[in-house]
C-alpha atoms as a PDB file:
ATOM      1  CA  UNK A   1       0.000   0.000   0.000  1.00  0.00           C
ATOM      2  CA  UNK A   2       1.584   3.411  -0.908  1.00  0.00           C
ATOM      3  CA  UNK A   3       1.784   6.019   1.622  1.00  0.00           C
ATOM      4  CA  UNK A   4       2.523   9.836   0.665  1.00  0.00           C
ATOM      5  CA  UNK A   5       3.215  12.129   3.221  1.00  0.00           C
ATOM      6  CA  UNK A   6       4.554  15.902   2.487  1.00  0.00           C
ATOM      7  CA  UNK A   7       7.400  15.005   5.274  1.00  0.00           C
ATOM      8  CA  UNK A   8       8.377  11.675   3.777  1.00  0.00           C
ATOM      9  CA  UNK A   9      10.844  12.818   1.443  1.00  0.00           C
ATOM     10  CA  UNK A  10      12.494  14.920   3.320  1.00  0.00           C
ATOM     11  CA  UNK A  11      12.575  12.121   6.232  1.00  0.00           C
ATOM     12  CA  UNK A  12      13.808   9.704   4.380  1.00  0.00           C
ATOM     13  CA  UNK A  13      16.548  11.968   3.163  1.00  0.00           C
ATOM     14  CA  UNK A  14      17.409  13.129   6.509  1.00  0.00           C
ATOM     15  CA  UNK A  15      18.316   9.790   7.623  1.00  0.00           C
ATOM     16  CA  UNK A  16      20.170   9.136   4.697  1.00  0.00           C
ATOM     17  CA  UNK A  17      22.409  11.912   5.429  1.00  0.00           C
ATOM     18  CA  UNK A  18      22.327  11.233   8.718  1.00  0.00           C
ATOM     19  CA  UNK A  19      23.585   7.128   7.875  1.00  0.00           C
ATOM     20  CA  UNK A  20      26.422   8.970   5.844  1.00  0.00           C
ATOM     21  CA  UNK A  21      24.648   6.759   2.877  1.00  0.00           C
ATOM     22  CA  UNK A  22      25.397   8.066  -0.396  1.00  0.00           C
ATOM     23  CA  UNK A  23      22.090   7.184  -2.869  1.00  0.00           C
ATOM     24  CA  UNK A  24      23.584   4.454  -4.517  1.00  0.00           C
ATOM     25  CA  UNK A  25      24.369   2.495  -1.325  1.00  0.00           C
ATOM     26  CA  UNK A  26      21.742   3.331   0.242  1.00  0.00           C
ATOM     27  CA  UNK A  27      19.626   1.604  -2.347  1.00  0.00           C
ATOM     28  CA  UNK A  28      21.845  -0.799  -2.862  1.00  0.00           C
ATOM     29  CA  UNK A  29      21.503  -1.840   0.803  1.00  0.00           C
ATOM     30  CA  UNK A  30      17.462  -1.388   0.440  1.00  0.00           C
ATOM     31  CA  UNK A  31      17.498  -3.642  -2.888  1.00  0.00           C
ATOM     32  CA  UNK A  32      15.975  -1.135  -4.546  1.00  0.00           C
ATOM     33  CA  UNK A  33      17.006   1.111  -7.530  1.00  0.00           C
ATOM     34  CA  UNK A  34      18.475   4.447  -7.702  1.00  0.00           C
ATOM     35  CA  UNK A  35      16.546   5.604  -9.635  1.00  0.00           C
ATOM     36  CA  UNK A  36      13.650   4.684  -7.531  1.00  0.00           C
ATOM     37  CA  UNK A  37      14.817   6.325  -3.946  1.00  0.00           C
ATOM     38  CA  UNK A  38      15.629   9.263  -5.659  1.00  0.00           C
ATOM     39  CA  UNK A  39      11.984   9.091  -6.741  1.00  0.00           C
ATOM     40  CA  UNK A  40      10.678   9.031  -3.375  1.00  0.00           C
ATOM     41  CA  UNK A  41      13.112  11.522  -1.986  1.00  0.00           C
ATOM     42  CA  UNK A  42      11.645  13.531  -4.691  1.00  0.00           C
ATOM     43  CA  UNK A  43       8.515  12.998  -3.506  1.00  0.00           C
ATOM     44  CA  UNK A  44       7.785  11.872  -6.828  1.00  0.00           C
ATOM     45  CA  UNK A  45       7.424   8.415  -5.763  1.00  0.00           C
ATOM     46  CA  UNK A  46       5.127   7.060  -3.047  1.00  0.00           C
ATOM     47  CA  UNK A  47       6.789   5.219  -0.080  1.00  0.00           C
ATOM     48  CA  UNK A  48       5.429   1.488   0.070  1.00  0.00           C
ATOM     49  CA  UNK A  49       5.491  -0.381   2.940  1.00  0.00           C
ATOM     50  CA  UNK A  50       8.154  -2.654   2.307  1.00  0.00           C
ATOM     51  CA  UNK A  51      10.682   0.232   1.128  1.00  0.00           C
ATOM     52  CA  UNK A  52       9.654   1.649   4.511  1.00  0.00           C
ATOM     53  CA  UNK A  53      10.718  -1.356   6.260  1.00  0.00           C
ATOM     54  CA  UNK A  54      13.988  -2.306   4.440  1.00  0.00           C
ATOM     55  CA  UNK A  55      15.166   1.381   4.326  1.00  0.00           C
ATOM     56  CA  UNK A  56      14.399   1.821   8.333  1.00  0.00           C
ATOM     57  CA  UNK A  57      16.552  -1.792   8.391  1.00  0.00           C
ATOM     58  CA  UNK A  58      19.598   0.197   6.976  1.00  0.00           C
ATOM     59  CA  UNK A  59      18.974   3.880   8.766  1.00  0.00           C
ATOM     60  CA  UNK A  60      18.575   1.977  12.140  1.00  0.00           C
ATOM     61  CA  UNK A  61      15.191   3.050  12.774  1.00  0.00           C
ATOM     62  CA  UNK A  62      11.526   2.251  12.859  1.00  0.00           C
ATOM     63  CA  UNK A  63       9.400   2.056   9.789  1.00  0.00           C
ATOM     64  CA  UNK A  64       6.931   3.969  11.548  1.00  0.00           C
ATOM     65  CA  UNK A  65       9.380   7.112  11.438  1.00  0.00           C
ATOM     66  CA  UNK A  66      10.004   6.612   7.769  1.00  0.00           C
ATOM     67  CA  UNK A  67       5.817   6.839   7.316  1.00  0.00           C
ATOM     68  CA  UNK A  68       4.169   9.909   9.561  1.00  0.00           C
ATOM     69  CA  UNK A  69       0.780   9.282   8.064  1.00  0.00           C
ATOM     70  CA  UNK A  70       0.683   5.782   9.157  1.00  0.00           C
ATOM     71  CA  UNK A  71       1.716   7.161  12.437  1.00  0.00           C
ATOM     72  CA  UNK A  72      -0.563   9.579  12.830  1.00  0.00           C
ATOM     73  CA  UNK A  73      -3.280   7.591  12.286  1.00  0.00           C
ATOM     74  CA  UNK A  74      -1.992   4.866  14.388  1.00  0.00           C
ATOM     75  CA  UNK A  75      -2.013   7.312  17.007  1.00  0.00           C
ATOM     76  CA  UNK A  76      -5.934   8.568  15.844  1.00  0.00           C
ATOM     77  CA  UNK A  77      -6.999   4.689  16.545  1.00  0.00           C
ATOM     78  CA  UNK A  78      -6.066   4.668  19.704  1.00  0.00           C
ATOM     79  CA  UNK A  79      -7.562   7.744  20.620  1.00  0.00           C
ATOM     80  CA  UNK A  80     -10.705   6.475  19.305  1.00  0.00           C
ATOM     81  CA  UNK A  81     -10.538   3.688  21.390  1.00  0.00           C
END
C-alpha cells in the first residue's frame, strides 16, 4: 500500500544523510534502484510499505518514522478507542 506524506521525502533523506549513505548504497543496501529512492526523496514516488521497512533496516530506525501518516493515524486509533 503506498503512503505519501509531504514530510516523507524529506525524512527519508534526513536519515540518509544522517547514515552517511550516499544514494547508490543506500539503495543498494534497500534492494531497490536508484533511480527509484531518488523518486521518493523527490517525492515523486510514493513510499510502500516494504521500502519503509527495508530502508528503516539500513537507517537503524523504525518504519513507523520513515511513514508519519501511518503514524498519525496509528495514534488517531487509539484515541478512538
Amino acid at each position: 500500500m503506498p503512503v505519501m506524506h509531504k514530510n516523507t521525502a524529506a525524512i527519508v533523506k534526513q536519515k540518509r544523510d544522517t547514515a552517511k549513505l550516499g544514494l547508490e548504497e543506500a539503495a543498494r543496501a534497500a534492494s531497490m534502484s536508484v533511480f527509484k529512492l531518488y523518486r521518493i526523496e523527490q517525492l515523486k514516488q510514493p513510499l510502500k510499505v516494504e521500502d519503509a521497512i527495508a530502508l528503516a533496516k539500513i537507517f537503524h530506525c523504525s518504519p513507523l518514522e520513515l511513514l508519519p501518516e501511518l503514524e498519525e493515524a496509528l495514534a488517531s486509533a487509539e484515541v478512538a478507542r
